[in-house]
Protein backbone atom coordinates (compact mmCIF):
# COMPACT_ATOMS: atom_id res chain seq x y z
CA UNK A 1 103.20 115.32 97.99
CA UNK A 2 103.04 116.55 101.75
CA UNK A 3 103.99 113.91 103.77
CA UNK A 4 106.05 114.14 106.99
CA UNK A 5 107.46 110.81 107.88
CA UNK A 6 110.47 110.03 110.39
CA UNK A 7 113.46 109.54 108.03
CA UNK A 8 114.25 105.77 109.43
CA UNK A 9 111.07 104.75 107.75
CA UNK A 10 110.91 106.48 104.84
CA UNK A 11 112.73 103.01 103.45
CA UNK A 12 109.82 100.94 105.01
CA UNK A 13 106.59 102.87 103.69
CA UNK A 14 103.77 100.17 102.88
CA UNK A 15 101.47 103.40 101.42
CA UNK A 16 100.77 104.59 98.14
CA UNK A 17 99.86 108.12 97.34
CA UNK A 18 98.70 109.55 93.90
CA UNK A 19 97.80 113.04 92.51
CA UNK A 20 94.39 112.67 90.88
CA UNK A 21 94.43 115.19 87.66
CA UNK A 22 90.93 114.05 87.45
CA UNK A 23 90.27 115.74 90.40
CA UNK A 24 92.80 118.71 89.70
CA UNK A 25 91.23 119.65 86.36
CA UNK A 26 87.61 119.35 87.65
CA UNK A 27 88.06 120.20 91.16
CA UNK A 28 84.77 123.21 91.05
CA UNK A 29 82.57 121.33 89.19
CA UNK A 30 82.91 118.06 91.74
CA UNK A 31 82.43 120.66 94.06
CA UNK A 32 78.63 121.48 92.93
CA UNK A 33 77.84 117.83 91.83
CA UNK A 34 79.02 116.79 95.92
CA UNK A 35 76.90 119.68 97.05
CA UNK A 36 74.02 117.95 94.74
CA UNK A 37 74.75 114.10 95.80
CA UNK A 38 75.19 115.40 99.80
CA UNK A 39 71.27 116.57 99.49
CA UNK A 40 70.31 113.48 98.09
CA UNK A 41 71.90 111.28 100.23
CA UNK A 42 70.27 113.07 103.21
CA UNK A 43 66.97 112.63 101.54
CA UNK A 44 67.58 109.31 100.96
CA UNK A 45 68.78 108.29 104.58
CA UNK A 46 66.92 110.44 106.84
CA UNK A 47 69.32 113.51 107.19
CA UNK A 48 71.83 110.69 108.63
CA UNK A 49 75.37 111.01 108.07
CA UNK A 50 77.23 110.21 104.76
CA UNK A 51 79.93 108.90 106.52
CA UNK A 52 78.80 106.59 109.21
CA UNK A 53 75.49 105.25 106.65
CA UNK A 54 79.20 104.39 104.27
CA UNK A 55 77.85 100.70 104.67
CA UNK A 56 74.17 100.99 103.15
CA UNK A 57 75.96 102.99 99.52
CA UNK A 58 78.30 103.15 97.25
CA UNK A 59 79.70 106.77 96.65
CA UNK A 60 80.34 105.90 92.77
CA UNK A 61 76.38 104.61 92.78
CA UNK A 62 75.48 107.87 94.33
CA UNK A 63 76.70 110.03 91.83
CA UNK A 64 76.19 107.91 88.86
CA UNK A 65 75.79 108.73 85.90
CA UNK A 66 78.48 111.65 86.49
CA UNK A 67 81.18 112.23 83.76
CA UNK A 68 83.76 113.20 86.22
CA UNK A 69 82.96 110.78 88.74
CA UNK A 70 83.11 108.11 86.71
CA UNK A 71 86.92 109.45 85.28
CA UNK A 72 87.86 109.33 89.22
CA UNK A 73 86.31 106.11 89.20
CA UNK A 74 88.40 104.57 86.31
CA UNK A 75 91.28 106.78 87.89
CA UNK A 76 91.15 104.88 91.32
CA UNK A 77 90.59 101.59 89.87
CA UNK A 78 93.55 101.90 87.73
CA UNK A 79 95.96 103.03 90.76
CA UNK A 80 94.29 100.64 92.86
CA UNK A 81 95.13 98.10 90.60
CA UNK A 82 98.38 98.95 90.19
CA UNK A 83 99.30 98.52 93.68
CA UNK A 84 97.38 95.17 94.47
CA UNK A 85 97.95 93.36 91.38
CA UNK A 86 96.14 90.07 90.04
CA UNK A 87 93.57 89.58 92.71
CA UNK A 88 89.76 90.28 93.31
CA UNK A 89 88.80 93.26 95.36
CA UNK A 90 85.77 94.38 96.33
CA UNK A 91 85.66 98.51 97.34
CA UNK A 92 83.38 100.59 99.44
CA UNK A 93 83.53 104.04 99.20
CA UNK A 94 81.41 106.55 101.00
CA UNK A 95 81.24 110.71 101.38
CA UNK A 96 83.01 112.32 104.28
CA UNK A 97 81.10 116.43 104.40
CA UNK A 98 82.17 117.86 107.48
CA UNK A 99 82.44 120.69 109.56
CA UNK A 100 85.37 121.36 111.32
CA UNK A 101 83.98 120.59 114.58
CA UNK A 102 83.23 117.43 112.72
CA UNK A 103 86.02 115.84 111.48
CA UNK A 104 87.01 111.92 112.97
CA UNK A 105 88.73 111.11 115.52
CA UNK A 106 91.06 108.36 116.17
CA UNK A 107 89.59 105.13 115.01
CA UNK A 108 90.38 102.55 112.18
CA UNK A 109 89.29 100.15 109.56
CA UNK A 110 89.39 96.33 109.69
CA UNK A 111 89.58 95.94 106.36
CA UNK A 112 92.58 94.62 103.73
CA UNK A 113 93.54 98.01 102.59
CA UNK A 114 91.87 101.62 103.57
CA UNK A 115 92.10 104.85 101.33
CA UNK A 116 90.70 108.28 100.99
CA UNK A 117 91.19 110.79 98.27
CA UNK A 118 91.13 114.83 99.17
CA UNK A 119 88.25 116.43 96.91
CA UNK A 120 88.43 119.56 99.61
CA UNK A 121 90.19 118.80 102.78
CA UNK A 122 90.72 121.83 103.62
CA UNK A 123 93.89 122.50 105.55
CA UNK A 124 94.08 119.50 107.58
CA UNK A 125 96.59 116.32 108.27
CA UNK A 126 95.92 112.92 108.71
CA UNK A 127 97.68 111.27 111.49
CA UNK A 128 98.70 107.17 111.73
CA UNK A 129 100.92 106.48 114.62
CA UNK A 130 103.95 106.56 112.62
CA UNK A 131 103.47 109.04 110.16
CA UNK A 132 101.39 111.70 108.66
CA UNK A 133 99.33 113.39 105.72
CA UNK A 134 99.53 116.36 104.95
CA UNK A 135 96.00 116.66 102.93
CA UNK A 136 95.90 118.18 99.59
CA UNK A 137 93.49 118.44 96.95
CA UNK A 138 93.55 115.35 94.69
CA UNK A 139 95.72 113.22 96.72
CA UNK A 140 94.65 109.30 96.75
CA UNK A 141 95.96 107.88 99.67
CA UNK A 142 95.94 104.06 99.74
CA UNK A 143 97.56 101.66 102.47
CA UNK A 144 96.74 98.46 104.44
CA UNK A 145 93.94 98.56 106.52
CA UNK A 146 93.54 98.36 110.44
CA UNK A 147 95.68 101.17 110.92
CA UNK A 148 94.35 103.92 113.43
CA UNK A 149 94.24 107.16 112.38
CA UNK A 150 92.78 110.44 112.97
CA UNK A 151 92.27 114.02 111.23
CA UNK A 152 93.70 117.41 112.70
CA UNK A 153 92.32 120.42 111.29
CA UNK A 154 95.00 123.01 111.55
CA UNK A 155 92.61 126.12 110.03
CA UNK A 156 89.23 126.68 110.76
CA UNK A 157 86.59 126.59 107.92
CA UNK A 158 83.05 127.53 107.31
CA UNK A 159 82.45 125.31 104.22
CA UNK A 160 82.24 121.57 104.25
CA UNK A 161 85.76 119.44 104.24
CA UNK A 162 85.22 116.91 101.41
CA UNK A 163 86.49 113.58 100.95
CA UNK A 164 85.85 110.17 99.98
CA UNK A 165 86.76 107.20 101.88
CA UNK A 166 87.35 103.92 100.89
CA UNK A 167 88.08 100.33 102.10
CA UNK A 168 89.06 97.25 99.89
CA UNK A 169 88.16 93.42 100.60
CA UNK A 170 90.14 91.19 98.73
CA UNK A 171 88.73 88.10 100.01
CA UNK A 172 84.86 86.89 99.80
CA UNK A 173 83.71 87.42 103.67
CA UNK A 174 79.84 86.17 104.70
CA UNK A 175 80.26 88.42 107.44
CA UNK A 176 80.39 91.63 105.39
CA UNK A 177 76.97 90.56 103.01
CA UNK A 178 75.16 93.41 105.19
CA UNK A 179 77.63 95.74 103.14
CA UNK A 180 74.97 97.14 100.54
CA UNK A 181 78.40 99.29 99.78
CA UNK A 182 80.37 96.78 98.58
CA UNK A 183 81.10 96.75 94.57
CA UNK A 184 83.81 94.88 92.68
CA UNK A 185 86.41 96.70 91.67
C-alpha cells in the first residue's frame, strides 16, 4: 500500500494501514451519497466547513441510515479494534471535501490515536515528519495521535478530494464534553 518510509524505520512503524473493500466495491455510489451528506451538512451549519465544524457531528450520524456507510462503519470498528484491543474508545469522525487549493496544512491532533480513510484523495501524499502516505482509494490509515502532518497535492483537480478523518479517545476527558462528535466505538 504506497508508503515511502526511510528503511531504518520500517522495523519501528507504530501505524496501521488497511484496504477498505467496503470502500473498493462501493467507491461511486459513496461518491453520490458524500455529494448528498456535503449539502446537508452545509445546510445544517451555515455553509461552514465539514472539516473544521468535525467537533459539533459525527460523520457516521450524518449519513445514517446508509447501507454502505454503515459496512465502513462496522469495517473501521473492527480494524480499529483490532489494533487497540480491550479498552473503551470513543471516535470522532468528520468529512474532509476539498479543493485543491484547500487541502491542510501542517497541523496535528491531540488526541490518543488519529486516522483518516481515502474515499477520493485524489493524487495526493500525506506527510508526518518521518514518513509518508501515499493516498489511495480505500486506505484506513490509523496511528497515535499528536503527530503533525500535512497533505501535498501532487496533481491538480477540479472535483472535491474526499476523506474522512478521525480521532480516538480512549480515556473519559471532561474537557472534551463540548465534543457533540464524540460516539463510542
Amino acid at each position: 500500500v504506497g508508503v515511502q518510509v526511510p528503511p531504518l524505520l520500517y522495523f519501528f512503524m507504530d501505524y496501521h494501514i488497511r484496504k477498505s473493500q467496503t470502500i473498493i466495491e462501493n467507491h461511486q455510489q459513496m461518491l453520490v451519497e458524500i455529494k448528498k451528506i456535503h449539502i446537508l451538512h452545509q445546510k445544517l451549519f451555515n455553509n461552514n466547513s465539514s472539516t473544521w465544524t468535525y467537533s459539533d457531528y459525527n460523520f457516521f450520524c450524518l449519513s445514517s441510515p446508509s447501507i454502505v456507510f454503515n459496512d465502513l462503519f462496522h469495517e473501521l470498528r473492527e480494524f480499529v479494534n483490532e489494533k487497540i484491543p480491550n479498552k473503551r474508545k470513543w471516535m470522532q469522525c468528520w468529512l474532509n471535501y476539498h479543493k485543491s487549493d484547500e487541502v491542510l496544512d501542517w497541523h496535528n491532533h491531540l488526541w490518543d490515536y488519529h486516522g483518516y480513510i481515502s474515499i477520493d484523495p485524489k493524487n495526493t501524499r500525506t506527510i508526518f515528519r518521518n514518513y509518508e502516505i501515499a493516498n489511495e482509494i480505500g486506505n484506513i490509515y490509523l496511528g497515535p495521535g499528536n503527530r503533525e502532518h500535512k497533505v501535498v497535492v501532487d496533481s491538480e483537480y477540479n472535483s472535491p478530494r474526499v476523506t474522512l478523518g478521525f480521532d480516538i479517545l480512549l480515556e473519559p476527558d471532561p474537557s472534551k464534553r463540548k465534543y457533540l462528535s464524540l460516539m463510542p466505538l
